[in-house]
N, C-alpha and C. Protein backbone atom coordinates (compact mmCIF):
# COMPACT_ATOMS: atom_id res chain seq x y z
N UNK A 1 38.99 -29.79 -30.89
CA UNK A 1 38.20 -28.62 -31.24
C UNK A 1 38.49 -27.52 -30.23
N UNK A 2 38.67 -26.57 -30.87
CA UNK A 2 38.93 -24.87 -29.89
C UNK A 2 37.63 -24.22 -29.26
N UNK A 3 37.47 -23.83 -28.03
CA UNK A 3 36.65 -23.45 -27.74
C UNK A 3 35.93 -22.36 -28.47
N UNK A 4 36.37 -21.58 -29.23
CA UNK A 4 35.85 -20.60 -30.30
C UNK A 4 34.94 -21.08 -31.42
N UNK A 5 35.64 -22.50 -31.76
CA UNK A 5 35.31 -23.09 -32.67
C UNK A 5 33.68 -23.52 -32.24
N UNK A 6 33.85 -24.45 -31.30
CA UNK A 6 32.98 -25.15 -30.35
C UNK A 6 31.52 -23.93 -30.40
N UNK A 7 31.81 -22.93 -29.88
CA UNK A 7 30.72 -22.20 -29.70
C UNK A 7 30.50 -22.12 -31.16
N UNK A 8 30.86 -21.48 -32.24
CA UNK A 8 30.46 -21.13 -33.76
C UNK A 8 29.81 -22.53 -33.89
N UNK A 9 29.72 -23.40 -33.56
CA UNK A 9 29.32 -24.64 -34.29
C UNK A 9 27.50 -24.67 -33.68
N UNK A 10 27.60 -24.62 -32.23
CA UNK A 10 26.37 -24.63 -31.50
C UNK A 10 25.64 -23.34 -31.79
N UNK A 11 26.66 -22.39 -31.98
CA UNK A 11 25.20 -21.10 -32.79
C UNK A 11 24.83 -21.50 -34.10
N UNK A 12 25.67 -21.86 -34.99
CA UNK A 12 25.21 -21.96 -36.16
C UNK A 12 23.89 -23.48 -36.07
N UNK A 13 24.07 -24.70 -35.41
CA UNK A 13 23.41 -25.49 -35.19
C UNK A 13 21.72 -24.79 -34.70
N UNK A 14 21.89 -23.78 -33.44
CA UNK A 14 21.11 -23.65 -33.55
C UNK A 14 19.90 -22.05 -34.05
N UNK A 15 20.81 -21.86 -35.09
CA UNK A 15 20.53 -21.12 -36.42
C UNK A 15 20.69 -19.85 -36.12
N UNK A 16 21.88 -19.48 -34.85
CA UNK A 16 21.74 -18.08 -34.35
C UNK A 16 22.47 -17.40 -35.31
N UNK A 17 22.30 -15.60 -35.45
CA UNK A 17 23.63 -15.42 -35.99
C UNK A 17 24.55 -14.48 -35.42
N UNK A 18 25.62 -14.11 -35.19
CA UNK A 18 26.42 -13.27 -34.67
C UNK A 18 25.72 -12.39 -34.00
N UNK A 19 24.81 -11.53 -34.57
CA UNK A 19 24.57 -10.15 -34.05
C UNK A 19 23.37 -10.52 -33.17
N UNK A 20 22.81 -11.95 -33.20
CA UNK A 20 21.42 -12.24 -32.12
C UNK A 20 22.90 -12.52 -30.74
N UNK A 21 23.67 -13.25 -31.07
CA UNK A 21 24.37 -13.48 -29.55
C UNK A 21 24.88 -12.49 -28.96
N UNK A 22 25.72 -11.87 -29.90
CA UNK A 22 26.10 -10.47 -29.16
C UNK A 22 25.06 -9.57 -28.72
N UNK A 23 23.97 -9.43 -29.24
CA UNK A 23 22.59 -8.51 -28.91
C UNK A 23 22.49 -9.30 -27.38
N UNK A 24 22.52 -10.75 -27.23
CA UNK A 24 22.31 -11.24 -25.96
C UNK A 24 23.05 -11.06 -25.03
N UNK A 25 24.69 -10.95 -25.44
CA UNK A 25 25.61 -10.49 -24.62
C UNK A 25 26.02 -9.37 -24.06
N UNK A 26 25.10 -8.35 -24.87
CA UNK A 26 25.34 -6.83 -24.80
C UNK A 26 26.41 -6.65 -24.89
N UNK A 27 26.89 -7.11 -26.25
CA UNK A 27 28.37 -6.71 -26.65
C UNK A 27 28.09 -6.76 -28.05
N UNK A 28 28.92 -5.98 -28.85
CA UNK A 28 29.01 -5.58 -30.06
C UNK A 28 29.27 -6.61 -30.91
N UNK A 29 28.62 -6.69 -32.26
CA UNK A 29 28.98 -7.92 -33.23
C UNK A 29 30.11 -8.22 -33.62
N UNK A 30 31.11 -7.10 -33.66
CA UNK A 30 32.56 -6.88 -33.91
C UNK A 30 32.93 -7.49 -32.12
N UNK A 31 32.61 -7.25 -31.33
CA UNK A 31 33.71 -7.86 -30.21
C UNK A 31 32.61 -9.39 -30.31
N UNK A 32 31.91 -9.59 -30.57
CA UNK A 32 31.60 -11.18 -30.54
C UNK A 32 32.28 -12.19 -31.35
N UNK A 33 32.84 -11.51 -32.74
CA UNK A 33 33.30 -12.19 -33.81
C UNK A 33 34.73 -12.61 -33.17
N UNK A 34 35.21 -11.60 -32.31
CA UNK A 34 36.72 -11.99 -31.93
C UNK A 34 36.76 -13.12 -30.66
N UNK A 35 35.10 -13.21 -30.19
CA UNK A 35 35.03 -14.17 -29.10
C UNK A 35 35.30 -15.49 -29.95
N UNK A 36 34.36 -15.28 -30.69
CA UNK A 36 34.92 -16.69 -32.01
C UNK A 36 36.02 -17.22 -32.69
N UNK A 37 36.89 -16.02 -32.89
CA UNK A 37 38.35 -16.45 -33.39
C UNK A 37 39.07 -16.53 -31.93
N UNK A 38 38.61 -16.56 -31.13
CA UNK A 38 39.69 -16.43 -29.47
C UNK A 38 40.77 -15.29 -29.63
N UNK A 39 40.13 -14.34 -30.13
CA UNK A 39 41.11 -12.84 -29.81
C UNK A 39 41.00 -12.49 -28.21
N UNK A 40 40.02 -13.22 -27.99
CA UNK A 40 39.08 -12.38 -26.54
C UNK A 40 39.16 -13.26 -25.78
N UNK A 41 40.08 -12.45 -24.56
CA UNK A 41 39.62 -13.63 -22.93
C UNK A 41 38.24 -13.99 -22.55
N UNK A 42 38.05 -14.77 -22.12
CA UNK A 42 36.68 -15.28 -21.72
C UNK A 42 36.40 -15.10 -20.38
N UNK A 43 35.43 -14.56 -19.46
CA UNK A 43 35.57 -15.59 -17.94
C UNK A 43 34.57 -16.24 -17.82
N UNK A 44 34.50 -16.57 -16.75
CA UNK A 44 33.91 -17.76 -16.56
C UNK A 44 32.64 -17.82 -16.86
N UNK A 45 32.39 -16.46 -15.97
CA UNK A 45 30.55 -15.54 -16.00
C UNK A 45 29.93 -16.23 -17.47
N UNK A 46 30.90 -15.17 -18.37
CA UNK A 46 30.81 -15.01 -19.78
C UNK A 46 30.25 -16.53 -20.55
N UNK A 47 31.46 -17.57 -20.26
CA UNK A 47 31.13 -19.08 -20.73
C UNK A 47 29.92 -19.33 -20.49
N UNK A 48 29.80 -18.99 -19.39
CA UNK A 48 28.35 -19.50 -18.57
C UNK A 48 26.84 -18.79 -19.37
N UNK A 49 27.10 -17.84 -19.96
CA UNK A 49 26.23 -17.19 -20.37
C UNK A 49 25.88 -17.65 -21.90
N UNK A 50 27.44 -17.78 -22.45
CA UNK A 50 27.02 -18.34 -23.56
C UNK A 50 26.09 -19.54 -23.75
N UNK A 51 26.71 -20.72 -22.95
CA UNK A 51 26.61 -22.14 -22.75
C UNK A 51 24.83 -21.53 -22.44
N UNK A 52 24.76 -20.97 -21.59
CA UNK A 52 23.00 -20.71 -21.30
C UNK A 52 22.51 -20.16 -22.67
N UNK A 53 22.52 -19.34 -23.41
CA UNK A 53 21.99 -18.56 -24.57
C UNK A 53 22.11 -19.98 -25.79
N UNK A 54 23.47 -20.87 -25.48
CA UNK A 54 23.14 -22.07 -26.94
C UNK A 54 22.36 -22.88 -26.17
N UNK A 55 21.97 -23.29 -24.90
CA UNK A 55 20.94 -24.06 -24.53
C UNK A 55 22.23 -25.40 -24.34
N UNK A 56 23.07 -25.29 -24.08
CA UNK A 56 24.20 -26.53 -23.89
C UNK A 56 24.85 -26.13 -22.70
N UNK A 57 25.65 -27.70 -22.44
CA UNK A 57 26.28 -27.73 -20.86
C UNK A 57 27.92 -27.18 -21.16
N UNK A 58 28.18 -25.96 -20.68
CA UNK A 58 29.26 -25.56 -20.08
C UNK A 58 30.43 -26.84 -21.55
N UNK A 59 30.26 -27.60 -20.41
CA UNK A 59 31.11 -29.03 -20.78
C UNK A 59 31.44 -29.40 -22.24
N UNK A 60 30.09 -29.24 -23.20
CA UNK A 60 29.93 -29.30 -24.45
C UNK A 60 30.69 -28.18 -25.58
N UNK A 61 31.23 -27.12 -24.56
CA UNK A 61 31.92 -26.06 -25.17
C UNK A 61 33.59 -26.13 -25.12
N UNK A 62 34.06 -26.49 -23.86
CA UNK A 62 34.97 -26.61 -23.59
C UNK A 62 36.22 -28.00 -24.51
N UNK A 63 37.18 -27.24 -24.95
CA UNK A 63 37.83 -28.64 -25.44
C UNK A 63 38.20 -29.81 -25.08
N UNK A 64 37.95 -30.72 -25.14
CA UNK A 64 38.27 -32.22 -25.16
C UNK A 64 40.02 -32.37 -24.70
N UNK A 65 40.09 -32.22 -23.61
CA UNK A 65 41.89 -32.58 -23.60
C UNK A 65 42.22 -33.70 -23.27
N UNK A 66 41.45 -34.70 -23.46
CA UNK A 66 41.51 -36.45 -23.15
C UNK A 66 42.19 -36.50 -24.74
N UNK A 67 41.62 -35.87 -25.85
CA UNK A 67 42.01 -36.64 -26.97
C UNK A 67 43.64 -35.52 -27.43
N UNK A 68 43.85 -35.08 -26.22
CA UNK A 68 45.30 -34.12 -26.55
C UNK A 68 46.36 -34.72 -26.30
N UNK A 69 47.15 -34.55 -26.90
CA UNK A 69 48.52 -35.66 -26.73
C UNK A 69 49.35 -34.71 -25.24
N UNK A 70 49.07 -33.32 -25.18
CA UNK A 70 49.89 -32.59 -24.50
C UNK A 70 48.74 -31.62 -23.84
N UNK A 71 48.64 -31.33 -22.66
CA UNK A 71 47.78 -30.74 -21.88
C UNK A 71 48.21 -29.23 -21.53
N UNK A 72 47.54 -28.39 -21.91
CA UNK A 72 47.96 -26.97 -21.60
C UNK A 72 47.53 -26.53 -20.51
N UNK A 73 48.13 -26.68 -19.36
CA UNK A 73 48.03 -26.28 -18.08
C UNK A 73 48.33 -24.82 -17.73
N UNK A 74 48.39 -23.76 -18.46
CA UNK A 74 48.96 -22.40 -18.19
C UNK A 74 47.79 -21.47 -17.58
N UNK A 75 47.53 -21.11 -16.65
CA UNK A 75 46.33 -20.45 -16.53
C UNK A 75 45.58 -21.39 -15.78
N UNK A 76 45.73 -22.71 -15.72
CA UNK A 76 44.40 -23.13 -14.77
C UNK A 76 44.36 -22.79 -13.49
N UNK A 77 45.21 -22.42 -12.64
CA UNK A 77 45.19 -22.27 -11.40
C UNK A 77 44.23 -20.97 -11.22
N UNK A 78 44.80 -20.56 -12.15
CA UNK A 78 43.47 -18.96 -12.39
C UNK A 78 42.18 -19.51 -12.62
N UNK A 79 41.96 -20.18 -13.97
CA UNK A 79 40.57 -20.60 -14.40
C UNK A 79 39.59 -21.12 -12.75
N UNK A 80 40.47 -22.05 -12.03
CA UNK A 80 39.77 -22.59 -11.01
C UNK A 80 39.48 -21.68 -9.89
N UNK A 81 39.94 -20.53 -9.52
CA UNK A 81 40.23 -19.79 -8.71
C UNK A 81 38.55 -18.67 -9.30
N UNK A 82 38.80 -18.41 -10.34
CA UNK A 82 38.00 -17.35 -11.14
C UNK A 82 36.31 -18.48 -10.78
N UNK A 83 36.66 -19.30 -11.16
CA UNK A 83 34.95 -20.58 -11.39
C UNK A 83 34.68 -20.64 -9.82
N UNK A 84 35.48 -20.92 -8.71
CA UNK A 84 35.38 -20.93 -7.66
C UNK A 84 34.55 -19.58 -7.29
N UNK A 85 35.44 -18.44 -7.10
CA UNK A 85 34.36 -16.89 -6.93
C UNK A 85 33.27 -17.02 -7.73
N UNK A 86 33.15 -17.16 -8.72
CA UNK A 86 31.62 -17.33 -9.83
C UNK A 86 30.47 -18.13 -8.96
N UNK A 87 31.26 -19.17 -8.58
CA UNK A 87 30.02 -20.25 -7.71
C UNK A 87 29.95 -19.88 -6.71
N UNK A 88 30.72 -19.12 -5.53
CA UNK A 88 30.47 -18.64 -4.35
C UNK A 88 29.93 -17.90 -4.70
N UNK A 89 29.77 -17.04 -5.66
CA UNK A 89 28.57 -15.80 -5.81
C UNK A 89 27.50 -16.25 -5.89
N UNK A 90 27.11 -16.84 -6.67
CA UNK A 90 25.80 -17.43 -6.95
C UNK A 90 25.57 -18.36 -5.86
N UNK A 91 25.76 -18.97 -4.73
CA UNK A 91 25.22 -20.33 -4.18
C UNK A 91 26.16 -19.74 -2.48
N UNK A 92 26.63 -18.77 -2.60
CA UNK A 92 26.95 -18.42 -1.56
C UNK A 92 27.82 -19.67 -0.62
């Protein structure tokens, strides 16, 4: 499952619709819809916000790459680097 996907599943589960998340995100229903198809970079902040607004762990959003035959490693050195500053902000 795609992380785009992942989130559409937990709003619709819990009966949100487009324009309540983006109203939460203070972002437009048109740039939320492209958060859903993954037109749109994410950071970390952002995940975090969502994952807080569906009431789910981070973890529950993110794809499953245990059940991937091939691991897409492009960008993680960033992803970890980006989550790292996120948590030194908050927890100093």
């Amino acid at each position: 499952m795609q992380f785009g996907n992942a989130i559409r599943i937990q709003r619709v589960i819990k009966g949100y619709s487009q324009e309540y998340m983006a109203s939460r995100l203070n972002i437009s229903q048109n740039a939320y819809s492209k958060l859903e198809r993954e037109e749109t970079e994410l950071s970390v902040k952002r995940i975090y916000e969502i994952a807080e607004i569906l009431e789910v762990s981070v973890y529950q959003l993110l794809p499953d790459v245990r059940s991937s035959s091939v691991v897409n490693l492009s960008g993680l050195g960033r992803l970890v680097t980006k989550s790292r500053s996120f948590l030194n902000g908050l927890f100093g």
